[in-house]
C-alpha atoms as a PDB file:
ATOM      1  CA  UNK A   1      24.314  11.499  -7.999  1.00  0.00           C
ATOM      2  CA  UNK A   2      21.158  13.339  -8.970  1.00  0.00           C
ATOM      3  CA  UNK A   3      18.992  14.961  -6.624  1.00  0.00           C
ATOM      4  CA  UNK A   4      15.778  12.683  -8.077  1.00  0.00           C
ATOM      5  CA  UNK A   5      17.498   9.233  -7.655  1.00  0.00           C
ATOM      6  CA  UNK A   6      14.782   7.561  -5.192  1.00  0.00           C
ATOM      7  CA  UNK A   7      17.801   6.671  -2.616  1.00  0.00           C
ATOM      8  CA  UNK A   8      18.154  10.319  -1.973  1.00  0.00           C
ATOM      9  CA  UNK A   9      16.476  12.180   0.804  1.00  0.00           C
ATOM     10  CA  UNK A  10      15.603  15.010  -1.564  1.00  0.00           C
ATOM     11  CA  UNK A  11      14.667  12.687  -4.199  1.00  0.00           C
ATOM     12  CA  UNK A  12      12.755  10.190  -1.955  1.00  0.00           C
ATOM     13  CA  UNK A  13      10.213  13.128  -0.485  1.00  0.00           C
ATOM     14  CA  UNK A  14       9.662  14.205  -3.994  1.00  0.00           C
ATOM     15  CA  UNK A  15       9.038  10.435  -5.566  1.00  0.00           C
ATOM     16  CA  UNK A  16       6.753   9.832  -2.710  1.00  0.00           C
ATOM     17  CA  UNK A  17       5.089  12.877  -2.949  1.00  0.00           C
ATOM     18  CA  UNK A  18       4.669  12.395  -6.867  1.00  0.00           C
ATOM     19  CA  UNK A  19       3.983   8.926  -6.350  1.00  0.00           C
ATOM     20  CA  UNK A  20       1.142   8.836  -2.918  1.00  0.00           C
ATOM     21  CA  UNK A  21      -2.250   9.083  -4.757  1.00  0.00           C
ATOM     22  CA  UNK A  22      -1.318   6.149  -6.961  1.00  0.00           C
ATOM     23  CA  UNK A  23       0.183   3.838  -4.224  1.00  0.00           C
ATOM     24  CA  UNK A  24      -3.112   4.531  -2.467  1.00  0.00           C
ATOM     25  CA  UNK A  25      -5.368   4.090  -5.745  1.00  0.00           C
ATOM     26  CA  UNK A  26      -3.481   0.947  -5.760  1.00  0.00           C
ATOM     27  CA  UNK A  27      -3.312  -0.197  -2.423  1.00  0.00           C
ATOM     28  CA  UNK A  28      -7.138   0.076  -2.452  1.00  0.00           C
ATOM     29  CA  UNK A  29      -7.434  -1.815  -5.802  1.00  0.00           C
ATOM     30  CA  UNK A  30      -5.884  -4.552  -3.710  1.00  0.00           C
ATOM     31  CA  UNK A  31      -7.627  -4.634  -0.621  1.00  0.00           C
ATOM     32  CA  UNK A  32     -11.041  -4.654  -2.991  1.00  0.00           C
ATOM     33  CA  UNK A  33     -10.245  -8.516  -3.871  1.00  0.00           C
ATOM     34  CA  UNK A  34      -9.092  -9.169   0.067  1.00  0.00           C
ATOM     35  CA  UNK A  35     -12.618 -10.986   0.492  1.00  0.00           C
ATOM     36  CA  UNK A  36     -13.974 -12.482  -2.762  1.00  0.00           C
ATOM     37  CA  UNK A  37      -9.917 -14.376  -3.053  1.00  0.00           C
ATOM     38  CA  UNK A  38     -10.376 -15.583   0.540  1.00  0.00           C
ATOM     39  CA  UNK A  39      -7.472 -17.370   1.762  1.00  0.00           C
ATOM     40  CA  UNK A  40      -5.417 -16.859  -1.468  1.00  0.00           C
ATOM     41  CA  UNK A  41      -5.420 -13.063  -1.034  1.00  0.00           C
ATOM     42  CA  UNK A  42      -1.911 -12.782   0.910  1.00  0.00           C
ATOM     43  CA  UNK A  43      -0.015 -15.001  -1.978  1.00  0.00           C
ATOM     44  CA  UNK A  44      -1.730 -12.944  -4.705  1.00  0.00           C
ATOM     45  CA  UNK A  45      -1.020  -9.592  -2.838  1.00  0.00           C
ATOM     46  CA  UNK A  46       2.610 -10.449  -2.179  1.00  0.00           C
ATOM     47  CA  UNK A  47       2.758 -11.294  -6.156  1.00  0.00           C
ATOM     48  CA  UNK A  48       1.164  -8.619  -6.922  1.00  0.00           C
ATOM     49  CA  UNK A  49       3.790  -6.125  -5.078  1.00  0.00           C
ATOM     50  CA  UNK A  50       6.966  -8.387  -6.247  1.00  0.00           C
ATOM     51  CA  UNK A  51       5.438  -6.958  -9.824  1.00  0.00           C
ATOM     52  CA  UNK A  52       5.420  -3.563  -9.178  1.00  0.00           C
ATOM     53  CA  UNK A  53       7.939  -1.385  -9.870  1.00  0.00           C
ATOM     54  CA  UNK A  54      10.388   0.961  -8.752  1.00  0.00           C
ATOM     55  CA  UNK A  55      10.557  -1.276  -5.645  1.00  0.00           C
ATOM     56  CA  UNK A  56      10.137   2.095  -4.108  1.00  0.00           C
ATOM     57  CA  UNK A  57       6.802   2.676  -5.277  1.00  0.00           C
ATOM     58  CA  UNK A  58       6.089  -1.348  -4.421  1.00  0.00           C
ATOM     59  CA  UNK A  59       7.055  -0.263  -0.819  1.00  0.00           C
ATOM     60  CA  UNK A  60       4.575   2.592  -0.743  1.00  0.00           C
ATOM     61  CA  UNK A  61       1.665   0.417  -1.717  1.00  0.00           C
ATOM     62  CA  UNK A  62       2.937  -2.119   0.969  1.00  0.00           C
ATOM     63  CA  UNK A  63       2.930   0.527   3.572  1.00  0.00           C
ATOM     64  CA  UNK A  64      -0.608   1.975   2.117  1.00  0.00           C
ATOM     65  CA  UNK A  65      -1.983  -1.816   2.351  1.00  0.00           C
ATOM     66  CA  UNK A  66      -0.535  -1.719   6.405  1.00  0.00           C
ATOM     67  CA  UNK A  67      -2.136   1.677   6.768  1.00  0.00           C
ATOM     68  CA  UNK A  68      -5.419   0.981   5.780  1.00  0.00           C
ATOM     69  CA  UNK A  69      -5.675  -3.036   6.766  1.00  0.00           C
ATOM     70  CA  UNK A  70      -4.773  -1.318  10.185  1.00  0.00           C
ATOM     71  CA  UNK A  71      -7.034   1.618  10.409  1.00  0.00           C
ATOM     72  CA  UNK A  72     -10.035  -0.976   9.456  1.00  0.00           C
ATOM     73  CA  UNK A  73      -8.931  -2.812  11.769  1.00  0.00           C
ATOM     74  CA  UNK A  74      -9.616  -0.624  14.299  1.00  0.00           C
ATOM     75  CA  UNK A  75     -12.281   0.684  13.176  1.00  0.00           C
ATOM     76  CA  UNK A  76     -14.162  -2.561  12.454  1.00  0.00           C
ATOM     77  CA  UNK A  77     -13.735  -2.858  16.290  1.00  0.00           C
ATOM     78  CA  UNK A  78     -15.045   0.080  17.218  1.00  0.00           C
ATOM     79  CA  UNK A  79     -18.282  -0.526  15.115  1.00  0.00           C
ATOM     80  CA  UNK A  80     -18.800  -3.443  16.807  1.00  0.00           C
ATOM     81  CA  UNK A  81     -17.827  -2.587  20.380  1.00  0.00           C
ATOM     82  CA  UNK A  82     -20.523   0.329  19.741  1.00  0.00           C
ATOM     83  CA  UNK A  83     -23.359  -1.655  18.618  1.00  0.00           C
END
């Protein structure tokens, strides 16, 4: 096996390290349509990830999409526990 097969630890640390800017560039791309799609965002966002590929790379942006629906989360609760 080569050392940059995704299924690798080696080769796993380096896709994701290649790969991190765009799975955030396109986690964010997602979460921009979260409110004008309403109640149809979580079907289009699971389509949308089914789509991407490697399925590594789809799991990044999944994890990126967690991150970030997370950390506003919390911070949307903050703002409002402040004000």
């Amino acid at each position: 096996m080569s050392a940059c097969k995704p299924t690798e630890p080696r080769g796993r640390r380096q896709f994701h390290q290649e790969h991190a800017d765009q799975a955030r560039v396109e986690a964010l791309r997602l979460l921009a349509q979260r409110e004008a799609m309403g109640p149809r965002w979580l079907a289009w966002v699971a389509t949308e990830l089914y789509h991407l590929k490697p399925s590594e790379f789809a799991n990044m942006v999944r994890r990126e999409l967690e991150r970030l629906s997370t950390a506003d989360r919390q911070f949307g609760q903050a703002s409002r526990e402040v004000h």
